[in-house]
Protein backbone atom coordinates (compact mmCIF):
# COMPACT_ATOMS: atom_id res chain seq x y z
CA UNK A 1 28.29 4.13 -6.24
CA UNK A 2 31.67 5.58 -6.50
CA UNK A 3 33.73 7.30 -3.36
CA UNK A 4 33.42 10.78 -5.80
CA UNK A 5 29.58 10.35 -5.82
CA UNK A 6 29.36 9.66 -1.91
CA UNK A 7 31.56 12.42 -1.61
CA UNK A 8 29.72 14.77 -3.57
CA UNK A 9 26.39 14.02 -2.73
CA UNK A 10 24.67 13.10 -5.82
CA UNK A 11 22.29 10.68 -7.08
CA UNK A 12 22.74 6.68 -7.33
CA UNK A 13 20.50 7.08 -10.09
CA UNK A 14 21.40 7.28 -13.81
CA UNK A 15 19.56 8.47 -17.07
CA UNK A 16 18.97 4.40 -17.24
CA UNK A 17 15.55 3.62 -16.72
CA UNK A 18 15.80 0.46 -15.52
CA UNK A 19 17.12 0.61 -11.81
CA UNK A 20 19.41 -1.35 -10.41
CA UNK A 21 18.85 -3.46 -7.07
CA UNK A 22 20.48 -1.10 -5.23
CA UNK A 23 17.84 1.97 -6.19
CA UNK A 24 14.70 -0.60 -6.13
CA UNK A 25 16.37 -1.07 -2.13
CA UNK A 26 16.58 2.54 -1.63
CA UNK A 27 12.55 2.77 -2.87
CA UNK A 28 11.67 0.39 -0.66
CA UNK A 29 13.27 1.68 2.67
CA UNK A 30 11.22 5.08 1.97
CA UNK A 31 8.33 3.49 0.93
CA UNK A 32 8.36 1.31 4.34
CA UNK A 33 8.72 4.39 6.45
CA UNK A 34 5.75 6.25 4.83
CA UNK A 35 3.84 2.88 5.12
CA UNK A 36 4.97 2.75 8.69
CA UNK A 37 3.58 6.47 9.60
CA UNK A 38 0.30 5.71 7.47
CA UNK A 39 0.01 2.48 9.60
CA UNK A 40 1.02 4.30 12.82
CA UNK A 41 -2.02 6.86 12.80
CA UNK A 42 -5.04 5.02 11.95
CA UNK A 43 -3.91 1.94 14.09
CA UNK A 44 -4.10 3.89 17.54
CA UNK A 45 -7.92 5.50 16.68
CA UNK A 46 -9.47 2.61 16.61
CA UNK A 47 -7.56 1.21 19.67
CA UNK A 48 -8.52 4.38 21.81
CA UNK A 49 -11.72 3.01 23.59
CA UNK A 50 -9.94 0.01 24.77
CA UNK A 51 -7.04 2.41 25.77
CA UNK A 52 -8.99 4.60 27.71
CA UNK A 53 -10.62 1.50 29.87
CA UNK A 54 -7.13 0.09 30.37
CA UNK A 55 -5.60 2.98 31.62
CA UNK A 56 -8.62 5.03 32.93
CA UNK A 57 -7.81 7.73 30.63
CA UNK A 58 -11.41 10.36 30.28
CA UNK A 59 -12.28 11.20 26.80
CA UNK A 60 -10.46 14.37 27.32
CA UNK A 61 -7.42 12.60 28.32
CA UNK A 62 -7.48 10.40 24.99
CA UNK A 63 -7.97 12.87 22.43
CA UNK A 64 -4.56 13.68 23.47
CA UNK A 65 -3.03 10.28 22.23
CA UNK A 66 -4.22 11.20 18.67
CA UNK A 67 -3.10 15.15 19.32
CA UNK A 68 0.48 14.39 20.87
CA UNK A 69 1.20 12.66 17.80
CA UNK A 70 -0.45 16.03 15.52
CA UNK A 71 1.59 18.46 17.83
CA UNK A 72 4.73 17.19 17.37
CA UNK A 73 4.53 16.20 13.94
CA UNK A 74 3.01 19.63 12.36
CA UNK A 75 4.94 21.61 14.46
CA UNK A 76 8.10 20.84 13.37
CA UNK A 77 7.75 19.15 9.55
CA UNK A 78 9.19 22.45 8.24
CA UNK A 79 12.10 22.63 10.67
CA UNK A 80 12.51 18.53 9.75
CA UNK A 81 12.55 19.22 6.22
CA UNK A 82 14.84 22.49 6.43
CA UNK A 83 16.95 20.48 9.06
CA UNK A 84 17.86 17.30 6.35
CA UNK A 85 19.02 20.00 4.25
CA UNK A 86 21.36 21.52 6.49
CA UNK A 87 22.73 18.29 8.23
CA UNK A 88 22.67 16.12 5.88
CA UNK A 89 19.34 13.91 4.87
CA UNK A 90 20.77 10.36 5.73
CA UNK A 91 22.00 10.94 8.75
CA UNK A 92 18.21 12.55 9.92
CA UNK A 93 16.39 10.54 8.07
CA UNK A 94 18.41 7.36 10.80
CA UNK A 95 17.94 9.42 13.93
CA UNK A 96 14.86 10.21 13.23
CA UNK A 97 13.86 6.46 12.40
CA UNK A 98 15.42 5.62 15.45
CA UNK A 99 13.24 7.66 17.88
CA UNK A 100 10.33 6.40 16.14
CA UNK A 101 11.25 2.60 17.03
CA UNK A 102 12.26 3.55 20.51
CA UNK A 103 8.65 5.66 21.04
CA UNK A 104 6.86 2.88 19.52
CA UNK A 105 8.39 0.44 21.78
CA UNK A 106 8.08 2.59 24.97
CA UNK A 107 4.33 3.39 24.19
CA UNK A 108 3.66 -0.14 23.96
CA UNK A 109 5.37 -1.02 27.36
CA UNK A 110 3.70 1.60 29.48
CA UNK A 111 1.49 1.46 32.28
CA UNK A 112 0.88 5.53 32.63
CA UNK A 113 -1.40 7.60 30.46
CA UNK A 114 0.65 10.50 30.62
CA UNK A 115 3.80 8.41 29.09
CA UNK A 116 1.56 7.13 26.69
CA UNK A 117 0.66 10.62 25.59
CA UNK A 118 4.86 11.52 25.33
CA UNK A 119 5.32 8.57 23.34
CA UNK A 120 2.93 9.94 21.24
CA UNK A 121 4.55 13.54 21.18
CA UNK A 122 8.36 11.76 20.36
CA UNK A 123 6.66 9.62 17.70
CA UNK A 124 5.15 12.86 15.85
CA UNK A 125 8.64 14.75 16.15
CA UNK A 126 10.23 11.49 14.79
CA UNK A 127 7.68 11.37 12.20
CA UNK A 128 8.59 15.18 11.19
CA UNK A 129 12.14 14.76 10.30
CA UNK A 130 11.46 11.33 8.50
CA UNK A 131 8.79 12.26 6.71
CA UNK A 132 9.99 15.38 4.42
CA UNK A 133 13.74 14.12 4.40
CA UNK A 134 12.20 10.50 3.02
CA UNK A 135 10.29 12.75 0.32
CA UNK A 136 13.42 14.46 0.03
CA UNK A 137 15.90 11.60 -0.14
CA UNK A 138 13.35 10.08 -3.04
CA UNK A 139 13.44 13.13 -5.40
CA UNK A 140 17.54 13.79 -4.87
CA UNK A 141 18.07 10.02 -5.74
CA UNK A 142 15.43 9.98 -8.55
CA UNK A 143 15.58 12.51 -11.43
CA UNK A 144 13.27 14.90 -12.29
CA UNK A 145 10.77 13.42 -14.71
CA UNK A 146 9.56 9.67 -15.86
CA UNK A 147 11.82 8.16 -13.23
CA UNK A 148 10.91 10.47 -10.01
CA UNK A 149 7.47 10.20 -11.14
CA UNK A 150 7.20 6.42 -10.86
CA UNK A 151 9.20 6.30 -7.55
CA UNK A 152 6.36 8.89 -6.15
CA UNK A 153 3.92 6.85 -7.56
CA UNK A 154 4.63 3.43 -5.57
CA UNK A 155 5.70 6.04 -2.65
CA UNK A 156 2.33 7.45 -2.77
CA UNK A 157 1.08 3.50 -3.24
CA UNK A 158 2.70 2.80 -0.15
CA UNK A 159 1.34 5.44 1.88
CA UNK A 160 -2.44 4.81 1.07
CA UNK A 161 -1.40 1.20 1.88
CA UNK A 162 -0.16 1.69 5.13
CA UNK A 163 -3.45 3.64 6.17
CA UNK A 164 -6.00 1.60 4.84
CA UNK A 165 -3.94 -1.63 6.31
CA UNK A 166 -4.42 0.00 9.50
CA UNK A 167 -7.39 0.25 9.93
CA UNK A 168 -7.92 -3.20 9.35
CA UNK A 169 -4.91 -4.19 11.61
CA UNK A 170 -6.24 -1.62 14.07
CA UNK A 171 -9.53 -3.30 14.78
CA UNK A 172 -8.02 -7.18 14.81
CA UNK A 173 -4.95 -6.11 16.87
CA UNK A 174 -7.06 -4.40 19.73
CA UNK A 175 -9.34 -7.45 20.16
CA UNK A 176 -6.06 -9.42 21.40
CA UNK A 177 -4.85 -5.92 23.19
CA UNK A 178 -4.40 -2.35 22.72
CA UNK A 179 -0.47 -2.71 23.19
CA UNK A 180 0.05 -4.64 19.94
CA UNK A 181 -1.20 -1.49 17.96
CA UNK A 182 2.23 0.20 18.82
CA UNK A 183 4.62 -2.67 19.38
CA UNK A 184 3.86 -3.46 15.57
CA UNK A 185 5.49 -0.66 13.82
CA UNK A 186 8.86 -1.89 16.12
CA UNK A 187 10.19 -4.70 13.49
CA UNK A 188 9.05 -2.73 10.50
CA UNK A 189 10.62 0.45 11.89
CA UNK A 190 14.10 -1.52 12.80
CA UNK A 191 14.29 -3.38 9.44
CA UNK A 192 13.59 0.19 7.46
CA UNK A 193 16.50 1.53 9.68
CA UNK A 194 18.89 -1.51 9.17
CA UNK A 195 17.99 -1.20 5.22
CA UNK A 196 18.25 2.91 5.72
CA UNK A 197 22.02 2.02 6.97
CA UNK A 198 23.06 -0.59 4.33
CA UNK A 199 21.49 1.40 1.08
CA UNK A 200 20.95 5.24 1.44
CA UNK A 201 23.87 6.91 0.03
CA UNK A 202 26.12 9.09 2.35
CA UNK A 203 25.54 13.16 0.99
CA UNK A 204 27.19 16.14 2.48
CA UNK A 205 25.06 19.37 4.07
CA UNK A 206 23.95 22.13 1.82
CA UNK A 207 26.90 24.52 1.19
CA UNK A 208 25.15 27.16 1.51
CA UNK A 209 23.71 26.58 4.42
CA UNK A 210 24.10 28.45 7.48
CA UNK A 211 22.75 28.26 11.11
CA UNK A 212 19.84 30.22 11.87
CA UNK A 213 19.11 29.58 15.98
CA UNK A 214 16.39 32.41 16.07
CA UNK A 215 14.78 31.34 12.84
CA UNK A 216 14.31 27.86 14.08
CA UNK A 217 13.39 28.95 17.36
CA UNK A 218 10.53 30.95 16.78
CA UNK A 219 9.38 28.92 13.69
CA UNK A 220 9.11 25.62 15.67
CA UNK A 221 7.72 27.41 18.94
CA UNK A 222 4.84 29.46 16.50
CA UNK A 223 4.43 26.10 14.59
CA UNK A 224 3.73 24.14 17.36
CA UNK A 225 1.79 26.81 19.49
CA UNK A 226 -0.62 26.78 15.81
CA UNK A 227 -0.89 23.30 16.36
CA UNK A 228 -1.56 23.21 19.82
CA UNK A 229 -4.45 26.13 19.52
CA UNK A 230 -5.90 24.25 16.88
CA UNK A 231 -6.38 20.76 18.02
CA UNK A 232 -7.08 22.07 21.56
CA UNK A 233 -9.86 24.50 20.57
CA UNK A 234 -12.23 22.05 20.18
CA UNK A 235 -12.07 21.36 24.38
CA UNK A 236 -11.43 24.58 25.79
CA UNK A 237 -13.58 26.27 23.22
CA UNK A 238 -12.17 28.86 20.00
CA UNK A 239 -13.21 31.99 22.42
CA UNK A 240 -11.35 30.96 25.03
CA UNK A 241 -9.06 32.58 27.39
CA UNK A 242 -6.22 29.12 26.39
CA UNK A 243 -7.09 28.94 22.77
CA UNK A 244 -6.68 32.76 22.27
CA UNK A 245 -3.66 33.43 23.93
CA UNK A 246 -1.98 30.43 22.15
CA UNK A 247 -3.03 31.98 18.70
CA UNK A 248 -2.01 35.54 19.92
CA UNK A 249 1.06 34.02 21.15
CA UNK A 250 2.22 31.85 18.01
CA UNK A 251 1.02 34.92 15.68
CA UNK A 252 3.81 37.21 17.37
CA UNK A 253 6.60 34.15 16.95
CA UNK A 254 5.31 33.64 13.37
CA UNK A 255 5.49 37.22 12.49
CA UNK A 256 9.15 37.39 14.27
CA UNK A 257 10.01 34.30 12.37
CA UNK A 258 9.15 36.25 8.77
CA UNK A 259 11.26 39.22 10.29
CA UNK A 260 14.27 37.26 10.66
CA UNK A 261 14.50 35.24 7.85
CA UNK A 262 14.03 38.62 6.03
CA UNK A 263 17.28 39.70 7.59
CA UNK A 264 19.60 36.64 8.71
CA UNK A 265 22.34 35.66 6.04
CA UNK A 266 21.19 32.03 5.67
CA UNK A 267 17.37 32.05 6.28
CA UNK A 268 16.19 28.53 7.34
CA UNK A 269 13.21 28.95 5.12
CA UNK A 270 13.61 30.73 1.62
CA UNK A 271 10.26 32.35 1.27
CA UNK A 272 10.40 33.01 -2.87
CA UNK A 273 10.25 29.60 -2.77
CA UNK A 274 6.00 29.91 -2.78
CA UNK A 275 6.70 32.42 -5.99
CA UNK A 276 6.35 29.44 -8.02
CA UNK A 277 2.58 29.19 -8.49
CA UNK A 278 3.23 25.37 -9.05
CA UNK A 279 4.39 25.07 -5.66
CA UNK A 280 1.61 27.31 -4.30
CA UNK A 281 -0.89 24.89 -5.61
CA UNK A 282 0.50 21.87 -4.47
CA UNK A 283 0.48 23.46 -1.20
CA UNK A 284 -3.48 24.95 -1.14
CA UNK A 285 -3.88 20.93 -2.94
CA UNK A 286 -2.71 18.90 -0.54
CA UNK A 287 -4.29 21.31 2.18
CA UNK A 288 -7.80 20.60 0.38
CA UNK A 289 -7.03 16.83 -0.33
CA UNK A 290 -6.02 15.84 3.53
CA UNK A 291 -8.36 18.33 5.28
CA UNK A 292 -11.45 17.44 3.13
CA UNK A 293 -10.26 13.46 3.93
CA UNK A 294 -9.45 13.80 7.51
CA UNK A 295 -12.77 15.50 8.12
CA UNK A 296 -14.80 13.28 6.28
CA UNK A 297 -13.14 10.02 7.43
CA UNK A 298 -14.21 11.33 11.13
CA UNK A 299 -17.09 11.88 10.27
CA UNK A 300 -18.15 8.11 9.11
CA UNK A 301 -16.27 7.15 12.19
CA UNK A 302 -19.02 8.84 14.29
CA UNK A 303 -22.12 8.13 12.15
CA UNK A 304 -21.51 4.60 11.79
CA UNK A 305 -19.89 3.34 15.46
CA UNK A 306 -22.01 6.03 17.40
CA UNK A 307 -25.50 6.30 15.74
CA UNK A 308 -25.52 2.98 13.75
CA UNK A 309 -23.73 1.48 16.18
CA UNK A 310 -20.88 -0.72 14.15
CA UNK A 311 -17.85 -2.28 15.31
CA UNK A 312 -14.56 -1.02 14.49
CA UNK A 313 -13.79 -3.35 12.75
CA UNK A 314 -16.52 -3.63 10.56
CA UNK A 315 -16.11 0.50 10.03
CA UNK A 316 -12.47 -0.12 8.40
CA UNK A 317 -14.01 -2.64 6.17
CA UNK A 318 -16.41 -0.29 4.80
CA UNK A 319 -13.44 2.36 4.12
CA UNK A 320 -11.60 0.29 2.93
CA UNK A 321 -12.36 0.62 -0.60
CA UNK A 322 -10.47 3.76 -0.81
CA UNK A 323 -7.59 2.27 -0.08
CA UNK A 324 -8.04 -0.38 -2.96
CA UNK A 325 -8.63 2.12 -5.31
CA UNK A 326 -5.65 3.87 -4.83
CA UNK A 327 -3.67 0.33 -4.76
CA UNK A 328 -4.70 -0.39 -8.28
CA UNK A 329 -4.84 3.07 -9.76
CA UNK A 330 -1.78 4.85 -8.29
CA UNK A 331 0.91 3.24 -10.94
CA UNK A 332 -1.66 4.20 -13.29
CA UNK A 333 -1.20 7.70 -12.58
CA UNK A 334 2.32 8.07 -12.77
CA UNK A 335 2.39 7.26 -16.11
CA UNK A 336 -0.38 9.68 -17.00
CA UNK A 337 1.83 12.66 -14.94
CA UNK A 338 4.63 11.34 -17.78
CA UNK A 339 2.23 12.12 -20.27
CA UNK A 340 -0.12 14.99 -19.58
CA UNK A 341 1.94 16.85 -16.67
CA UNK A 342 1.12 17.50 -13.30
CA UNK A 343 -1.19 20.52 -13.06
CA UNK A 344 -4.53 17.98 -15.47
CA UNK A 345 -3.87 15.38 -12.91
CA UNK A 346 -4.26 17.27 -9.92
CA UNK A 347 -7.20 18.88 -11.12
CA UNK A 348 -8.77 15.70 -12.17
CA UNK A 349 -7.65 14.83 -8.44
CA UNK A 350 -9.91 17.91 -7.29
CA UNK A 351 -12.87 17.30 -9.45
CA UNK A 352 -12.92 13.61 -8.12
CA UNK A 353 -12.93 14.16 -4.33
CA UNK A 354 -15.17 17.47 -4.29
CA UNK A 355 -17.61 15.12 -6.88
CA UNK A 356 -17.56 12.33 -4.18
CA UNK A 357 -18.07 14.64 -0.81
CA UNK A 358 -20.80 16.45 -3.12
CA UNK A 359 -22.62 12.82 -4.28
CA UNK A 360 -22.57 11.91 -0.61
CA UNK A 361 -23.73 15.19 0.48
CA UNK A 362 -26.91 14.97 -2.01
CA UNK A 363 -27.69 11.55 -1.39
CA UNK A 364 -27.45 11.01 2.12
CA UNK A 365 -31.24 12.32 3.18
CA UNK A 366 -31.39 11.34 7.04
CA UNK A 367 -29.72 7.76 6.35
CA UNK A 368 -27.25 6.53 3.80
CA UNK A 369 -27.04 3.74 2.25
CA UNK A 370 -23.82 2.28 2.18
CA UNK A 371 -24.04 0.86 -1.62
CA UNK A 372 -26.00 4.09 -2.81
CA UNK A 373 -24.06 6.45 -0.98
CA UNK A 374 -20.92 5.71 0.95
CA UNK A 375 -20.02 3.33 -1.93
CA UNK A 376 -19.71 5.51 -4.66
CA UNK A 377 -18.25 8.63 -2.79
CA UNK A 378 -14.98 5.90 -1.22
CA UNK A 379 -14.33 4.93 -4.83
CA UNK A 380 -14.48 8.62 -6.39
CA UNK A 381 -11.84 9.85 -2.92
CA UNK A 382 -10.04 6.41 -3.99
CA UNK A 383 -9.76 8.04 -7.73
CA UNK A 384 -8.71 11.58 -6.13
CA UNK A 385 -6.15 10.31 -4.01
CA UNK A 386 -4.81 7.77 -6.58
CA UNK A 387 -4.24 11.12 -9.03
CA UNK A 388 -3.56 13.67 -6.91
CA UNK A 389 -1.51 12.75 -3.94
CA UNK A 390 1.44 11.34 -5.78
CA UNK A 391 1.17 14.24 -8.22
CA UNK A 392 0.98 17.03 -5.98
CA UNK A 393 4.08 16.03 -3.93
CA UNK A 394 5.66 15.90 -7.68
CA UNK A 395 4.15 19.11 -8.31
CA UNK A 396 5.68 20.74 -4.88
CA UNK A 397 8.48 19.65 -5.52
CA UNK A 398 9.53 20.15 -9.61
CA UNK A 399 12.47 22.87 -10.46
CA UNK A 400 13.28 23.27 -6.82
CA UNK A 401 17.88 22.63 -6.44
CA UNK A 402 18.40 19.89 -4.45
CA UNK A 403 19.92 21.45 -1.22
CA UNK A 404 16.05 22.90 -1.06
CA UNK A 405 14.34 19.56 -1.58
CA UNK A 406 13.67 18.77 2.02
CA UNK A 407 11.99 22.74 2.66
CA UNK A 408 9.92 22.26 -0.09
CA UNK A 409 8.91 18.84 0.90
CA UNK A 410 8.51 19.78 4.81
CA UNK A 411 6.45 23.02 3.62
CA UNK A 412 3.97 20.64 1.34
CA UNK A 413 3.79 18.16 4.19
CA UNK A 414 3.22 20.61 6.80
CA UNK A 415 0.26 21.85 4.31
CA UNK A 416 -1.49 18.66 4.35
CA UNK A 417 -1.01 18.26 7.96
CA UNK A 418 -1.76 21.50 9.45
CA UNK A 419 -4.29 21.83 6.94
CA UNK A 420 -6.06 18.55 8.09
CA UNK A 421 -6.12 19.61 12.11
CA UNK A 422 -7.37 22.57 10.90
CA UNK A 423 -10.52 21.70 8.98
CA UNK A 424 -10.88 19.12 11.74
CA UNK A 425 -10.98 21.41 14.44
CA UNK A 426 -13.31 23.47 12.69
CA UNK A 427 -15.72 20.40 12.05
CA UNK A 428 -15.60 19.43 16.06
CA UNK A 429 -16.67 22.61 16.65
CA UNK A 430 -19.51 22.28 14.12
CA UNK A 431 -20.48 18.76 15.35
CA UNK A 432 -20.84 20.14 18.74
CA UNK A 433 -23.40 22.76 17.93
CA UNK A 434 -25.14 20.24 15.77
CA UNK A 435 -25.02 17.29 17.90
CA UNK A 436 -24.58 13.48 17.14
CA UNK A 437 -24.83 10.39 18.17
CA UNK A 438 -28.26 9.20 16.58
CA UNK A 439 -28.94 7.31 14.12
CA UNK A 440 -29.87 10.29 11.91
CA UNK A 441 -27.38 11.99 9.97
CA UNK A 442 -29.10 15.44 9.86
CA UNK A 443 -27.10 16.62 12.99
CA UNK A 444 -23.59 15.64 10.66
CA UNK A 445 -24.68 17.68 7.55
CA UNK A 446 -22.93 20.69 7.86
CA UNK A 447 -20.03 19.09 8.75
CA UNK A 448 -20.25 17.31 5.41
CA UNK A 449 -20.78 20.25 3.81
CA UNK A 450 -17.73 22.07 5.39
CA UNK A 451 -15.56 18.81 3.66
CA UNK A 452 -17.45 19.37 0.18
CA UNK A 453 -15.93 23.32 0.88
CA UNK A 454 -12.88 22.74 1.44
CA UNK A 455 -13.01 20.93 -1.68
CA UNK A 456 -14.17 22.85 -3.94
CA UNK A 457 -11.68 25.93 -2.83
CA UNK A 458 -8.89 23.10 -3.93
CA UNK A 459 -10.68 22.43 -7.18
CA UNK A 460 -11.38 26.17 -7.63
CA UNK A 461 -7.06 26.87 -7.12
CA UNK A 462 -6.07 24.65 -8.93
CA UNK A 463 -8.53 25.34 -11.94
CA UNK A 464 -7.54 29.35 -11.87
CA UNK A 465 -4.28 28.98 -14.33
CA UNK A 466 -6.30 27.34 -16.92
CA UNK A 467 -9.47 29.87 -16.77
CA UNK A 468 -6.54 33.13 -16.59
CA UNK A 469 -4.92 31.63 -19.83
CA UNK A 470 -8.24 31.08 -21.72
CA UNK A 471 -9.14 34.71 -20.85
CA UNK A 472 -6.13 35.87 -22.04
CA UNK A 473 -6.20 33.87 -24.70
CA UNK A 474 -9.59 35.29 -25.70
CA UNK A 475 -8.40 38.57 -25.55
């Protein structure tokens, strides 16, 4: 790259198709980060029991280990993404990377629960700025069409990857000790930053952006007093004196936060940005996608190492299927997004997953079969997320200017991830009415059929485009 390009911020990559080293190096930093987060969150579940005898950390005390990481992380992905922008996406995208190694590191080294738990909380803010300026840094560097959509095709690849590998990792790892769940992302996380260094190109901060102190203090105290209501609820109760306040409380900051961007000069968020009804369905999408999957994925965790009483191990086995799916069909996809566009693909996405949750819902009775039930439903989620979560991160992203790449990829991410506490707060609370912890899966079937909702309202979104044109069409 020349010193004009550097200066000027613009993309390594050329109208040539075939990429050069340098790009394919650039691909494979980002995709090692999102692998690395992926990794990062399904690693520590399975290690919690083993935590919580180690360090005599309650049940109550642990759920915090998994909602540190949640707080921090959905509380400030829009202020990450919006930050890149502003300050330039390398040099976050380093920090950022960074503090992740350093968190993993301490959290791995520590003999005190509640240093555990702020390990946890610096790993989710680190996570926040990496993720959306990662998405961001991949769709400045690759152009808009056939070439961006086979970079977020292995990105997405990646991602799935790094999940269903940890799981796996997750249960071997803890049967040699809990600690080597987080001192494993520290290489990974030093050799993306060493390749982050070497490769990503150096770009300037958005011209016209400006600082906005009282915009991104109120958005990232309401974001992560949201966050903090929601994941919390499920202890302290949704009627509670805690849990209301918080909501009252981050409702007020929210509603301030609108008010000033309405008025500042250089809003940190650009609301008209959701005026583009592709970018409002990638956003109610991923929402669906990640809140039906997060649900559903705690779900099995209960049924089968509570009432059928597997080992953890053996549970990531049997999930893992998803994960292969999306392996094998995710390059697929991309090419199909060259072909047919986002908005079929996503929808084919929708009709998948709700199909899967709905076949699993049906079939269950009072105990499923793995190979009659679970079977089926993991390849048909495999399909979804293989089409959809690839494409809607395309989708959120398509015909926005660069120097509004990272708040469009911090608002879709935040979607997904708020989205996902959400619905999984909801289902606790379900799941506590019900009861569980027997071998029959009665007491879990409204939470399954709050995952084959959420769904269908996706499905139902995304679908509303095509039935408007036929009707006006018709008429």
């Amino acid at each position: 790259m020349s010193v004009t390009e550097r200066r000027a911020g613009t993309s390594p990559c050329s109208a040539d198709p075939r990429w050069s080293l340098r790009l394919w190096g650039i691909l494979a930093v980002l995709c090692l980060v999102l692998f690395l987060d992926g990794l990062d969150a399904s690693m520590v579940g399975i290690a919690l029991p083993s935590i919580g005898r180690d360090l005599g950390m309650g049940p109550s005390s642990l759920q915090w280990i998994i909602n540190a990481y949640l707080l921090g992380y959905g509380g400030l992905l829009l202020l990450g993404g919006r930050t890149a922008d502003l300050l330039g996406r390398r040099r976050v995208f380093l920090v950022a990377l960074a503090v992740f190694a350093a968190a993993s590191l301490l959290g791995g080294l520590t003999t005190s629960g509640p240093l555990l738990i702020a390990s946890r909380f610096a790993k989710g803010v680190a996570a926040a700025f990496t993720a959306p300026t990662g998405l961001s840094l991949l769709t400045t560097t690759f152009p808009e069409g056939p070439q961006r959509t086979r970079a977020l095709s292995i990105f997405s690849l990646f991602g799935a990857t790094g999940y269903s590998s940890g799981l796996v990792l997750g249960g071997l790892l803890t049967g040699f000790g809990w600690r080597l769940t987080f001192l494993t992302p520290v290489p990974l996380a030093l050799l993306a930053l060493t390749g982050g260094f070497l490769l990503l190109p150096r770009d300037r901060p958005a011209k016209a952006g400006g600082q906005d102190p009282a915009g991104a203090l109120t958005l990232t105290a309401g974001m992560l007093l949201t966050v903090y209501a929601v994941v919390s609820a499920p202890v302290h109760g949704w009627t509670s004196a805690t849990t209301l306040a918080a909501l009252v409380l981050a409702a007020v900051l929210l509603t301030a936060f609108v008010l000033i961007e309405k008025r500042v000069r250089h809003p940190l968020v650009r609301f008209t940005i959701l005026r583009r009804a592709s970018t409002l369905r990638a956003n109610v999408g991923i929402l669906a996608l990640m809140g039906s999957y997060t649900s559903f994925q705690f779900i099995m965790m209960l049924f089968l190492q509570d009432g059928r009483g597997w080992s953890p191990l053996r549970v990531a086995l049997a999930l893992v299927p998803v994960g292969v799916v999306v392996a094998v069909g995710s390059p697929f996809a991309g090419r199909l997004v060259s072909r047919f566009g986002t908005t079929p693909l996503t929808i084919a996405s929708m009709i998948s997953t709700t199909a899967g949750y709905t076949w699993f819902l049906t079939t269950a009775g009072s105990s499923p079969g793995y190979l009659r039930t679970v079977f089926p439903c993991l390849i048909l989620l495999g399909a979804g997320f293989a089409c959809g979560y690839g494409t809607i991160m395309d989708q959120a992203t398509e015909g926005i200017d660069h120097s509004e790449q990272g708040l469009a990829s911090g608002l879709v991410q935040t979607s997904g991830q708020v989205g996902a506490a959400l619905v999984l707060a909801v289902l606790t609370a379900l799941l506590s009415a019900g009861g569980h912890g027997s071998a029959d899966f009665t007491p879990y079937r409204p939470g399954m059929a709050l995952v084959v909702a959420v769904a269908a309202v996706g499905l139902l979104f995304n679908l509303l485009p095509l039935l408007r044109g036929r009707r006006q069409r018709a008429a």
